[in-house]
Protein backbone atom coordinates (compact mmCIF):
# COMPACT_ATOMS: atom_id res chain seq x y z
CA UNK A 1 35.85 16.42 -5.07
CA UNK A 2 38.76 18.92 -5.70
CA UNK A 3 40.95 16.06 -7.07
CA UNK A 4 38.12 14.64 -9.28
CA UNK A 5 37.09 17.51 -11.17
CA UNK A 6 41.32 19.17 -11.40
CA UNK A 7 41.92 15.53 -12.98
CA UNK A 8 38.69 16.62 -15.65
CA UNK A 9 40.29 20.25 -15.71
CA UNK A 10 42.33 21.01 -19.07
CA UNK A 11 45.68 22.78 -18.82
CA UNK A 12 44.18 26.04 -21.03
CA UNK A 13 40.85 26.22 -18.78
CA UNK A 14 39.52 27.49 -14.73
CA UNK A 15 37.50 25.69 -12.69
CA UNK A 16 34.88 28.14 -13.93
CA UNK A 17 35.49 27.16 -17.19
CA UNK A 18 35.55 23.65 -16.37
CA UNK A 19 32.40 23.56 -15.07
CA UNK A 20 30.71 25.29 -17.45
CA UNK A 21 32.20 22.43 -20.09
CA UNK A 22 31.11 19.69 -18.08
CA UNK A 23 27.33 21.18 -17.26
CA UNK A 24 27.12 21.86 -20.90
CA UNK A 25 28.78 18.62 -21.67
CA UNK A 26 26.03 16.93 -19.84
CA UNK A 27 22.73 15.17 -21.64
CA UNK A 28 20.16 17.68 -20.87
CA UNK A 29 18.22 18.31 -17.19
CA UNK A 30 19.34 15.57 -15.00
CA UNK A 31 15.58 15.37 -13.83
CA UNK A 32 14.19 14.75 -16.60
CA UNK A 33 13.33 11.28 -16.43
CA UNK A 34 13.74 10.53 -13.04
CA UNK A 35 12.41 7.74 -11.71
CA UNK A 36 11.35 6.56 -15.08
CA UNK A 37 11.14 2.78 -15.80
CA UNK A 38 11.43 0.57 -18.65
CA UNK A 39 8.36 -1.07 -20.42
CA UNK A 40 9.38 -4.09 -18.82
CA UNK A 41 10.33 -2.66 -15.48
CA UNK A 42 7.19 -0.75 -15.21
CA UNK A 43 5.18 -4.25 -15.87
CA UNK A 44 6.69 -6.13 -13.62
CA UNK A 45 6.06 -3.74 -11.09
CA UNK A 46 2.51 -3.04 -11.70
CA UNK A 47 2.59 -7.05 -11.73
CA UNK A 48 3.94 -7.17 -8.49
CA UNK A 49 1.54 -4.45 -7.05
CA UNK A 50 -1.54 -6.01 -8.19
CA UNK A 51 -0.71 -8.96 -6.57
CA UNK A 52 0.18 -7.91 -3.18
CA UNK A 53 -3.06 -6.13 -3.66
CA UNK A 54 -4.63 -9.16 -4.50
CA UNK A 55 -3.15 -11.08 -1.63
CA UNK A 56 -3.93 -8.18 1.10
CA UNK A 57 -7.70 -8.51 -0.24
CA UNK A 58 -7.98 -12.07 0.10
CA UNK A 59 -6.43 -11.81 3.56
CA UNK A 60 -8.72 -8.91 4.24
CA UNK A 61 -11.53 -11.18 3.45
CA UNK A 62 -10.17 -14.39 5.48
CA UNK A 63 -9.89 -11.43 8.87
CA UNK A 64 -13.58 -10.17 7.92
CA UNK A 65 -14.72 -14.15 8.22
CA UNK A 66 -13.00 -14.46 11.18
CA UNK A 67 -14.17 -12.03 13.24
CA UNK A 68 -18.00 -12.77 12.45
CA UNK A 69 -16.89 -16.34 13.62
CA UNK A 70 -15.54 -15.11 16.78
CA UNK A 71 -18.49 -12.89 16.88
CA UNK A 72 -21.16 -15.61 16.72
CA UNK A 73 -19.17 -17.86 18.78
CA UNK A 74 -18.62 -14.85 21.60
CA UNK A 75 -22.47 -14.43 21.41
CA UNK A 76 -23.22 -18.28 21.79
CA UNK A 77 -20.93 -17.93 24.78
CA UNK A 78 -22.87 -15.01 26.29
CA UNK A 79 -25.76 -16.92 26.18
CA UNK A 80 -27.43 -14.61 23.60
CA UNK A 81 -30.20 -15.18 21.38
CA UNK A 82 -29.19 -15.33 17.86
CA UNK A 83 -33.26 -14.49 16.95
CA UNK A 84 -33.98 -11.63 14.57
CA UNK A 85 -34.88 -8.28 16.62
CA UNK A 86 -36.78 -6.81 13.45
CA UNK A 87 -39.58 -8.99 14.30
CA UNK A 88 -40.82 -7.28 17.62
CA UNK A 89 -40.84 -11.07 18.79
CA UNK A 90 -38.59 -10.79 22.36
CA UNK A 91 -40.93 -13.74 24.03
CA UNK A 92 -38.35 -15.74 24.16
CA UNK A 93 -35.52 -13.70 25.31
CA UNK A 94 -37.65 -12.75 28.31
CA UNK A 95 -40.46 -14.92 28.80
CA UNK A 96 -43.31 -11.88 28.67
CA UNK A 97 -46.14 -11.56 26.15
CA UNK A 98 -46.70 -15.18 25.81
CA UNK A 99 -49.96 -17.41 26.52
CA UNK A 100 -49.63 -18.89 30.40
């Protein structure tokens, strides 16, 4: 660092001087636009967001159908009753209430 900034230094200036040229030389606060994109940039990447958001959704979806597949076909396997509990109806699940 020492050689970069004596190879900036002028023969009539310090280092304190030097610095101060080359802080006030420079284009404002070096944060200020930080991270900043282009128009263009900043589509593309809002472009390339939406769809990997798009593509995680769809996969999201295609996981959701699966597991209500495996789900069903678990149950099946069980030997479980795929009837509708809401009805009150359990006759068939274990043979009481019926007309013998």
């Amino acid at each position: 660092m020492y050689d970069r900034l004596r190879a900036r230094k002028r023969d009539d200036e310090s280092f304190t001087d030097l610095i101060d040229r080359l802080i006030d030389e420079s284009e404002g606060d070096w944060r200020e636009g930080f991270g900043s994109l282009s128009t263009a940039d900043a589509d593309a990447l809002r472009e390339a967001a939406g769809a990997s958001r798009e593509r995680l959704n769809e996969s999201g979806v295609e996981r959701q159908a699966e597991a209500i597949d495996r789900f069903g076909e678990d149950a099946d396997a069980d030997g479980v009753d795929g009837g509708d509990d809401r009805t009150g109806d359990d006759r068939t699940r274990t043979g009481n209430g019926g007309s013998a």
